[in-house]
C-alpha atoms as a PDB file:
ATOM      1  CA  UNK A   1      16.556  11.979   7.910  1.00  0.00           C
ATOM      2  CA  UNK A   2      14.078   9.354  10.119  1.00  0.00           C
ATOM      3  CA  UNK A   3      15.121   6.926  12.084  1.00  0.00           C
ATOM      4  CA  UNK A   4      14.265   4.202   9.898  1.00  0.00           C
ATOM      5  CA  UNK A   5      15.277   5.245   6.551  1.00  0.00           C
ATOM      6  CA  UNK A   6      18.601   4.916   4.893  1.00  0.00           C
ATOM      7  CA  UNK A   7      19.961   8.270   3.198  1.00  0.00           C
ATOM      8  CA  UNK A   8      22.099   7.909   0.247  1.00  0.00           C
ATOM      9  CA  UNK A   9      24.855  10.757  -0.685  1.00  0.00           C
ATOM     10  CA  UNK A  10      27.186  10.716  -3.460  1.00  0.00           C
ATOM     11  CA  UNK A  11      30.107  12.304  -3.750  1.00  0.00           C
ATOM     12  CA  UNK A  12      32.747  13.047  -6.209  1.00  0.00           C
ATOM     13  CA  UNK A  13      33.417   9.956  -8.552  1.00  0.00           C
ATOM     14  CA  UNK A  14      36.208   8.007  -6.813  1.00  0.00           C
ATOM     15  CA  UNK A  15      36.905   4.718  -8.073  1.00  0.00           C
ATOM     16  CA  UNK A  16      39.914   4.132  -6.322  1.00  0.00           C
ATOM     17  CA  UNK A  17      38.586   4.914  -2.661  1.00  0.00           C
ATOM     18  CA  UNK A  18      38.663   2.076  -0.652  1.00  0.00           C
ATOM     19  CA  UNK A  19      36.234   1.066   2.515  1.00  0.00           C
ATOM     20  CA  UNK A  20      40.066   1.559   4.626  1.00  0.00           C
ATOM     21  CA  UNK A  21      40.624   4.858   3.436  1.00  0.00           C
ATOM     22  CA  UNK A  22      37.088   5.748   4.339  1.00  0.00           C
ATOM     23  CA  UNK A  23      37.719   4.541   7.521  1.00  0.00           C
ATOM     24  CA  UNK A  24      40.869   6.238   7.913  1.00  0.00           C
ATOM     25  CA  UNK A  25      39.507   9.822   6.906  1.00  0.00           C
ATOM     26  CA  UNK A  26      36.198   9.320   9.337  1.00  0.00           C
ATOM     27  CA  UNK A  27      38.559   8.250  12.285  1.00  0.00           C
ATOM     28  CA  UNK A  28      40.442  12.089  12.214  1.00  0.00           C
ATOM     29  CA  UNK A  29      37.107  13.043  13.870  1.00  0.00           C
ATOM     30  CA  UNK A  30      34.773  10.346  14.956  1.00  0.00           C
ATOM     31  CA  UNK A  31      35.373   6.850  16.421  1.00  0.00           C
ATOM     32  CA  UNK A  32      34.887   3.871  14.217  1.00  0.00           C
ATOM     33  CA  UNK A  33      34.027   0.196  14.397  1.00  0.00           C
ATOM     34  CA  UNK A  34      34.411  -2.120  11.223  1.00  0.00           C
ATOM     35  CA  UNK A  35      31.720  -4.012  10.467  1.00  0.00           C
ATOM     36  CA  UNK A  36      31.319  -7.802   9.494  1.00  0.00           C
ATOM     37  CA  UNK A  37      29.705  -6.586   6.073  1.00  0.00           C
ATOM     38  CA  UNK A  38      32.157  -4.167   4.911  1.00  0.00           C
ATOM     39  CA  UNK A  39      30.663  -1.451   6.149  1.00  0.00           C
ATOM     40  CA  UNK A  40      32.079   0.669   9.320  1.00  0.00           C
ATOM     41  CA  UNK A  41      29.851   2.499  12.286  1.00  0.00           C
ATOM     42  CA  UNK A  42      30.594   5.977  13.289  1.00  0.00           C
ATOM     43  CA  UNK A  43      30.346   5.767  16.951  1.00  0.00           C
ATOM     44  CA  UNK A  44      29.336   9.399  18.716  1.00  0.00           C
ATOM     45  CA  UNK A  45      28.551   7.939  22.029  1.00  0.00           C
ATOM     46  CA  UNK A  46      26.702   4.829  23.917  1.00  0.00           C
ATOM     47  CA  UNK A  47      23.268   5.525  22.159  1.00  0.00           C
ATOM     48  CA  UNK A  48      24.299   7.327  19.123  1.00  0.00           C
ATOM     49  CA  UNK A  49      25.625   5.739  15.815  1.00  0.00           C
ATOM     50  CA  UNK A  50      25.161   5.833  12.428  1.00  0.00           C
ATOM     51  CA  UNK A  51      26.320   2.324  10.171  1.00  0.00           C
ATOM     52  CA  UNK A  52      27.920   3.559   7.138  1.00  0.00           C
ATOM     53  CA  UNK A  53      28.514   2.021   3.409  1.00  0.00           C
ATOM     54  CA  UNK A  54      31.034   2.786   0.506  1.00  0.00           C
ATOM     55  CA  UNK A  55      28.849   1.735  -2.773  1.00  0.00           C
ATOM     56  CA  UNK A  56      31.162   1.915  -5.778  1.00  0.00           C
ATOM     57  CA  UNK A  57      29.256   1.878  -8.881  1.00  0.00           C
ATOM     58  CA  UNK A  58      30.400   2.264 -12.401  1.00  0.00           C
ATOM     59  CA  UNK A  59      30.205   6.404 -12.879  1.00  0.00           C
ATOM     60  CA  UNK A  60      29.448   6.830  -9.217  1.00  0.00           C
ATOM     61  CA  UNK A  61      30.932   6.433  -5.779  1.00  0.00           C
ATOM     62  CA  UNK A  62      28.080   6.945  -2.981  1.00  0.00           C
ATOM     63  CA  UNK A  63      28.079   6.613   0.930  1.00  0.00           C
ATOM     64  CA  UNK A  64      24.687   5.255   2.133  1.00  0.00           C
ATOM     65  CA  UNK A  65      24.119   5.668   5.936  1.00  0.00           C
ATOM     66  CA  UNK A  66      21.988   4.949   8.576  1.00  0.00           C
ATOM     67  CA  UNK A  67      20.947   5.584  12.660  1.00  0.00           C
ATOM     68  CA  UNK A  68      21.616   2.567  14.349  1.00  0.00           C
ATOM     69  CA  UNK A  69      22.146   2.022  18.498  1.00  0.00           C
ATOM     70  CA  UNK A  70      25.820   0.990  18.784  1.00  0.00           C
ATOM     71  CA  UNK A  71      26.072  -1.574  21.245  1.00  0.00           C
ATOM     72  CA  UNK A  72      23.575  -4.414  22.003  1.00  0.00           C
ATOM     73  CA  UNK A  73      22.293  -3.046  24.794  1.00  0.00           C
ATOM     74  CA  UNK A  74      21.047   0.282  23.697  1.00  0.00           C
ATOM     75  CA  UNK A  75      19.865  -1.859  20.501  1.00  0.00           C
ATOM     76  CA  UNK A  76      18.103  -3.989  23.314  1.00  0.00           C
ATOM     77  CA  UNK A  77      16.503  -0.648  25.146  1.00  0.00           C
ATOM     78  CA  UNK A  78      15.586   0.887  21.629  1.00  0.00           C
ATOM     79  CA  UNK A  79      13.340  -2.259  20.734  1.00  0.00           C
ATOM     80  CA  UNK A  80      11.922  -2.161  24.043  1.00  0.00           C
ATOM     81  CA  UNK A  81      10.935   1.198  24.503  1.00  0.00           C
ATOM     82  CA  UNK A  82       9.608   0.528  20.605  1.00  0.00           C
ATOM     83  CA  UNK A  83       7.784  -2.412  21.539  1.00  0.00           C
ATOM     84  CA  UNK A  84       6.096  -0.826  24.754  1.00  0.00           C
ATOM     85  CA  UNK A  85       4.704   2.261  22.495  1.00  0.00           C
ATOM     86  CA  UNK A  86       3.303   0.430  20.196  1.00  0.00           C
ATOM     87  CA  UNK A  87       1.458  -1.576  22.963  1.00  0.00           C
ATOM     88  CA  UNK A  88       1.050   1.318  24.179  1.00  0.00           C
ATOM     89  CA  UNK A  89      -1.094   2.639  21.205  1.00  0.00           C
ATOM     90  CA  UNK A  90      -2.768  -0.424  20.481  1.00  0.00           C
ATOM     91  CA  UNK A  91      -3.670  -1.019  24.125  1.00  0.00           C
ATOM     92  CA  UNK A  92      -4.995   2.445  25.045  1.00  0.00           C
ATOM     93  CA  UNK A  93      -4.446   4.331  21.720  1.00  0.00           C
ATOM     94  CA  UNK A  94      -7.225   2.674  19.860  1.00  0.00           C
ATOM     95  CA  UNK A  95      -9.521   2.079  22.721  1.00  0.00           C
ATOM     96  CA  UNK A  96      -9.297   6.275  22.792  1.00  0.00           C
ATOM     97  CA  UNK A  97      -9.818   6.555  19.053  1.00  0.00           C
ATOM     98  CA  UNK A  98     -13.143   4.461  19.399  1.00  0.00           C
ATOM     99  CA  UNK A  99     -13.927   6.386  22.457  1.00  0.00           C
ATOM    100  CA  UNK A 100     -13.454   9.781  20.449  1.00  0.00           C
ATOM    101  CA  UNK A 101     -15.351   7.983  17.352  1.00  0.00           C
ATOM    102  CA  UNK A 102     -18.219   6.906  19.539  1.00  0.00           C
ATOM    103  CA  UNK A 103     -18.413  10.530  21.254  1.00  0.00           C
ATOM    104  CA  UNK A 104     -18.550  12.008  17.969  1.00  0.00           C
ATOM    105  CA  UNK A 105     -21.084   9.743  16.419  1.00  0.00           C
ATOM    106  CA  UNK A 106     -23.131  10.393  19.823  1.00  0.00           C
ATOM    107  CA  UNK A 107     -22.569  13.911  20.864  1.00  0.00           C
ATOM    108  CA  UNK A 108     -25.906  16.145  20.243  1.00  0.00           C
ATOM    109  CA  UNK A 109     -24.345  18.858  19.132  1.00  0.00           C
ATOM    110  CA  UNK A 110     -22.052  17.227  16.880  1.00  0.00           C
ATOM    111  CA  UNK A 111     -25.181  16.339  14.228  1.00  0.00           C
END
């Protein structure tokens, strides 16, 4: 599981399972927050969820899930932090990578 990929499960064919009832059975251990989509989040804490998705499909019933930052603001401070590494790479990242590359190409003992 990475942080940006969606992981799929399926589980016993259930036609009749409904995104309430999913909700219901996930809410005897974790807190949960409908979504506009008709999904639901499974909320462990203030920087730890996971958005979650009944897909019923002809001969299969699947759950497809996902990490996502449950409020706006940790949503906010993920992006940011993202932002400022990759910066963060491109700024001084690559400038090391053509420093190594240049050492490399120069270094006597190296050719």
């Amino acid at each position: 599981m990475g942080i940006f990929t969606q992981e799929t499960m399926e589980i016993r064919h259930n036609p009749q399972l409904s995104v309430e009832q999913a909700i219901q059975i996930f809410s005897k251990k974790y807190e949960i927050s409908k979504q506009r989509r008709g999904g639901f989040k499974v909320i462990k804490s203030d920087w730890n969820a996971v958005n979650v998705t009944l897909v019923q499909q002809q001969d299969k019933t699947l759950f497809k899930f996902a990490w996502l930052p449950p409020t706006f603001l940790a949503l906010f401070i993920f992006y940011c932090l993202l932002v400022v590494g990759i910066i963060a790479y491109y700024v001084n990242g690559q400038n090391l990578e053509s420093e190594i590359a240049e050492f490399i190409r120069n270094e006597p003992a190296f050719k």
